[in-house]
N, C-alpha and C. Protein backbone atom coordinates (compact mmCIF):
# COMPACT_ATOMS: atom_id res chain seq x y z
N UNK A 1 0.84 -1.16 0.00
CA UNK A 1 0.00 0.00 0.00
C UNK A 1 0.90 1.23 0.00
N UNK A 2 0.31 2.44 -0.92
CA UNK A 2 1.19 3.37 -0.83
C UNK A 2 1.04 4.52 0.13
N UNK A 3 1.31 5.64 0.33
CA UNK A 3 1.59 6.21 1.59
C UNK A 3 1.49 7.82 0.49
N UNK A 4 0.07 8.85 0.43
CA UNK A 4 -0.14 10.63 -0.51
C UNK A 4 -0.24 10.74 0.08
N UNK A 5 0.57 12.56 0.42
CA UNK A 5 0.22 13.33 1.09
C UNK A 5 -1.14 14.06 -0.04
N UNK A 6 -1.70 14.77 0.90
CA UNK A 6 -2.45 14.83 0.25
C UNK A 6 -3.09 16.95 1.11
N UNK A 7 -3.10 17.50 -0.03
CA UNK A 7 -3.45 18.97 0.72
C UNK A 7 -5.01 19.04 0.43
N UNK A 8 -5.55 19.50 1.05
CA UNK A 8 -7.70 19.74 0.77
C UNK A 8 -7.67 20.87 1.08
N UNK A 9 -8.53 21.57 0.47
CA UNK A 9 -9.06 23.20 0.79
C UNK A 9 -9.62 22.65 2.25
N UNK A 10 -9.52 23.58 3.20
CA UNK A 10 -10.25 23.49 4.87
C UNK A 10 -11.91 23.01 4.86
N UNK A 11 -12.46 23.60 3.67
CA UNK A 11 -14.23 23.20 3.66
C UNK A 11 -14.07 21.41 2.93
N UNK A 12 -13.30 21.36 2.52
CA UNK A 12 -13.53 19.64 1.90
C UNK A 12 -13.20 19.02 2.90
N UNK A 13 -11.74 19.50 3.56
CA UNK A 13 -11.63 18.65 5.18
C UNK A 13 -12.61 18.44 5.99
N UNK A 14 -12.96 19.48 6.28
CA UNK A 14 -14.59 19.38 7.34
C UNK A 14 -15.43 19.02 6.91
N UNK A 15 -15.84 18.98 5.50
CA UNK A 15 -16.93 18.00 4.50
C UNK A 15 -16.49 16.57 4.96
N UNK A 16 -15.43 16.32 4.28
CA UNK A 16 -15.24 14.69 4.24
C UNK A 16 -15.38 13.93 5.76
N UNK A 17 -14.89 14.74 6.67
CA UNK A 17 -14.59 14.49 7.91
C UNK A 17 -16.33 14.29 8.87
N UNK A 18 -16.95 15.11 8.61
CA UNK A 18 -18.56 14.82 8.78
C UNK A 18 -19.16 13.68 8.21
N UNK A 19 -19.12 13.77 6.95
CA UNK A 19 -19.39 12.63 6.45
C UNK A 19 -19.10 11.34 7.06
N UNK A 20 -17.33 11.47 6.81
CA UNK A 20 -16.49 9.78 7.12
C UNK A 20 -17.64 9.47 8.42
N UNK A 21 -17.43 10.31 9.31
CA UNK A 21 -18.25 10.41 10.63
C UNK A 21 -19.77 9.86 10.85
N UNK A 22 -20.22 10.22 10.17
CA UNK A 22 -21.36 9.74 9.63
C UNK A 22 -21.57 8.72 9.40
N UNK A 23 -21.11 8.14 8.42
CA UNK A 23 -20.76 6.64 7.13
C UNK A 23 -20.42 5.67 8.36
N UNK A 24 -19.22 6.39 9.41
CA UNK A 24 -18.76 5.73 10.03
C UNK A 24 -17.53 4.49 9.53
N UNK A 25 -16.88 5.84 9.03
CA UNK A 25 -15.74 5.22 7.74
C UNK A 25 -14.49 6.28 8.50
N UNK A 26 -13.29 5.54 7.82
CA UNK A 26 -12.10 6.60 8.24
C UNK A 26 -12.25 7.65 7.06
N UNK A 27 -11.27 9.05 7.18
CA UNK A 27 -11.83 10.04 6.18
C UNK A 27 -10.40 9.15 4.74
N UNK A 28 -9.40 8.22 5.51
CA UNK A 28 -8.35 7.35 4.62
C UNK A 28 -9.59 6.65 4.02
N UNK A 29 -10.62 5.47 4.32
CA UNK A 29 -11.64 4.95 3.33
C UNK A 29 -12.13 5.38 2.32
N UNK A 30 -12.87 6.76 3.27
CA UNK A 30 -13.90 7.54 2.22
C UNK A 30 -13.13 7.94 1.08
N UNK A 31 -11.70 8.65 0.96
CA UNK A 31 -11.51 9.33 0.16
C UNK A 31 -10.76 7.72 -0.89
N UNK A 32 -10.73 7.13 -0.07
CA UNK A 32 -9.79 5.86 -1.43
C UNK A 32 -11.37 5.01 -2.26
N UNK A 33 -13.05 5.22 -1.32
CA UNK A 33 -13.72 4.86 -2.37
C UNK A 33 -13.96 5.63 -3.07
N UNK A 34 -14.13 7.17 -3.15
CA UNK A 34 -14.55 8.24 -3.91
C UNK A 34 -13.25 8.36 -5.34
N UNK A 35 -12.35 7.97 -4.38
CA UNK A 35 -11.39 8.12 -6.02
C UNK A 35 -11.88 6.69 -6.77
N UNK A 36 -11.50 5.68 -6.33
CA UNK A 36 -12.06 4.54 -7.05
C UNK A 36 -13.51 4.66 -7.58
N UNK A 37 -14.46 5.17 -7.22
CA UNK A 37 -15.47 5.44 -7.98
C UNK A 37 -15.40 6.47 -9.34
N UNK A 38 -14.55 7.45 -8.78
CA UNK A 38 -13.92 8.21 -10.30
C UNK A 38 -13.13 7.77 -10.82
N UNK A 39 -12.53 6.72 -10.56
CA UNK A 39 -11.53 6.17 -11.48
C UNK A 39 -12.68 5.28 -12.76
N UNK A 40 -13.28 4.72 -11.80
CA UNK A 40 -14.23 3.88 -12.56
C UNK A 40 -15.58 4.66 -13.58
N UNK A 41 -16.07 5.31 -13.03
CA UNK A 41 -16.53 5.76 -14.19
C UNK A 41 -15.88 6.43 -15.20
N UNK A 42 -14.41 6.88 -15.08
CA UNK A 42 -13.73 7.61 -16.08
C UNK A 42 -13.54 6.14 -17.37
N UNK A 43 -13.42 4.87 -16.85
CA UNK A 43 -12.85 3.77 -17.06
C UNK A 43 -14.08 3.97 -18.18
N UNK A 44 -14.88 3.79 -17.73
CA UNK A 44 -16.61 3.09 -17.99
C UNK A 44 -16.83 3.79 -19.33
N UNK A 45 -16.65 5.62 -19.14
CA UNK A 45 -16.69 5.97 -20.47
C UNK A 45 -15.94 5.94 -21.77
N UNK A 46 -14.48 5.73 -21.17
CA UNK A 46 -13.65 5.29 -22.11
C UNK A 46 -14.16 4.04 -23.16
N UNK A 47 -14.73 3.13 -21.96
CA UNK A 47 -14.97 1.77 -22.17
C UNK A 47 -16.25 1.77 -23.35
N UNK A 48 -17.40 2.63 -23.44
CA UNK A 48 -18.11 3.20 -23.91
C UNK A 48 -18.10 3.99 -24.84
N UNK A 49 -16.90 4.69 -25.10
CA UNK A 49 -16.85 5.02 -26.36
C UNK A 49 -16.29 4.34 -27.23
N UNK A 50 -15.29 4.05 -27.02
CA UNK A 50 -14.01 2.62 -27.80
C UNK A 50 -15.42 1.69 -28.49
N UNK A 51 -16.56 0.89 -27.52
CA UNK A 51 -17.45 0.02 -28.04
C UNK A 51 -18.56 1.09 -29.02
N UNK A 52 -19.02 2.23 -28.74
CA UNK A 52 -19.16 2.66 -29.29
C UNK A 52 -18.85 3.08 -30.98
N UNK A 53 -17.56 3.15 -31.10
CA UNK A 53 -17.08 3.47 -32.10
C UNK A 53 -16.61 2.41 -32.81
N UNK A 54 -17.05 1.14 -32.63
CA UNK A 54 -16.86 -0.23 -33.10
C UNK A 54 -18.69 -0.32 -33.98
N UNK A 55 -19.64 0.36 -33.58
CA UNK A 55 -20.70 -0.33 -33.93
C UNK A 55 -21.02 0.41 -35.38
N UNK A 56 -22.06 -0.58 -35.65
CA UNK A 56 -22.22 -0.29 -37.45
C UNK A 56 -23.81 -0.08 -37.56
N UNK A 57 -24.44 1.36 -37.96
CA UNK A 57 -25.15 1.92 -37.97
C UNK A 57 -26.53 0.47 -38.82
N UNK A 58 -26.02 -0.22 -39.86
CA UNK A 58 -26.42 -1.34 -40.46
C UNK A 58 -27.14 -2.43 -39.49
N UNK A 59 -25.95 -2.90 -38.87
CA UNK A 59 -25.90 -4.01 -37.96
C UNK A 59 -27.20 -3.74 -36.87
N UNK A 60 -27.02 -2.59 -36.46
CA UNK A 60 -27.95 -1.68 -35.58
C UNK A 60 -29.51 -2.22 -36.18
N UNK A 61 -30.13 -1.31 -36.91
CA UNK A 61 -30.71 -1.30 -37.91
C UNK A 61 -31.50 -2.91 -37.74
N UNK A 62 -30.56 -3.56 -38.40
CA UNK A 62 -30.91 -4.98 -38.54
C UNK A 62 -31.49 -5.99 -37.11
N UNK A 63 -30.83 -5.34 -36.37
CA UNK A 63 -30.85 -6.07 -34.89
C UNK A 63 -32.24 -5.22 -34.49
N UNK A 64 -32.64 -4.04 -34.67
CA UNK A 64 -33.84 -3.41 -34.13
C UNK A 64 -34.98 -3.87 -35.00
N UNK A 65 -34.90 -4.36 -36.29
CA UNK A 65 -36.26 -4.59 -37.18
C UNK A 65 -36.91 -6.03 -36.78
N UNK A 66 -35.93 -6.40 -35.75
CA UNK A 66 -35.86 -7.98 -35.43
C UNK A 66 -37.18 -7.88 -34.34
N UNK A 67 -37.08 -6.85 -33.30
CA UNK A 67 -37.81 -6.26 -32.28
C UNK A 67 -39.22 -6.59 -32.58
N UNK A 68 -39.93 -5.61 -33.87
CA UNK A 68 -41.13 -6.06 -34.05
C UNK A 68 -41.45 -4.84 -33.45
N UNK A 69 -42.80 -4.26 -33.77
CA UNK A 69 -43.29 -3.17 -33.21
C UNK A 69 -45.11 -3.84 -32.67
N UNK A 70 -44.61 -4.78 -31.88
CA UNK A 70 -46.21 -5.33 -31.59
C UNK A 70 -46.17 -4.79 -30.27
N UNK A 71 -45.49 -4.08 -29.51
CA UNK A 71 -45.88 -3.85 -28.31
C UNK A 71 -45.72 -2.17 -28.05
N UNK A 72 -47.00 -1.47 -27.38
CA UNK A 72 -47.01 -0.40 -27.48
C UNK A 72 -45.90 -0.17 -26.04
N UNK A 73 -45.57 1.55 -26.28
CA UNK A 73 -44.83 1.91 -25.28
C UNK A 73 -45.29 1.36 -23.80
N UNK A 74 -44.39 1.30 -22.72
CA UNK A 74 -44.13 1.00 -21.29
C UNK A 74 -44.87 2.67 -20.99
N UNK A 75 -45.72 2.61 -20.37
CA UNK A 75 -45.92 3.89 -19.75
C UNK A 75 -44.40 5.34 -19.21
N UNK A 76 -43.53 4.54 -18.65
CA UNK A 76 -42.50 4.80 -18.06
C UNK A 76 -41.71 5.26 -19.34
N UNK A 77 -42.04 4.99 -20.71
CA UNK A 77 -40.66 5.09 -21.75
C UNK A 77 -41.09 6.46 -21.75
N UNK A 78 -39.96 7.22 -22.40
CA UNK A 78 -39.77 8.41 -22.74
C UNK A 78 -39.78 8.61 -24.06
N UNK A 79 -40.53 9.35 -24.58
CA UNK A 79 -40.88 9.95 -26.00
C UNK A 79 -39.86 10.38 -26.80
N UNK A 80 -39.14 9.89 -27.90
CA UNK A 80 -37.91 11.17 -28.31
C UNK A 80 -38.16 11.59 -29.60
N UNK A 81 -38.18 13.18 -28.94
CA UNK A 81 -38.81 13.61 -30.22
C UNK A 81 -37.84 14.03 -31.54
């Protein structure tokens, strides 16, 4: 395990520190899941565009006509206009 110093503006100290308090976490936890959670979604979109930019507007297409339009919208779907 490695060993950051690490400087915080005084209001994030007393933020995190309420919190940890709270959670009932050390403010060392809280801040190593909050980075790992930004690490991971930074990951996620990367991960998301790369697959993204693999797909074929065709293929698409083909895979949605498969669907069938026998079932009306889910109340819950959203309209796009």
């Amino acid at each position: 395990m490695s060993t950051v110093s690490l400087r915080l503006p005084n209001f994030l100290h007393k933020e995190v520190k309420e919190i940890s308090k709270e959670e009932g976490i050390s403010i060392n936890q809280f801040i190593a899941t909050a980075l790992a959670e930004k690490m991971a979604a930074l990951r996620t979109q990367e991960y998301l565009e790369l697959r993204a930019a693999r797909g074929k507007r065709d293929k698409f297409e083909k895979a949605l006509s498969k669907v069938g339009n026998n079932h009306p919208p889910d109340e819950n779907d959203i309209a796009i206009k």
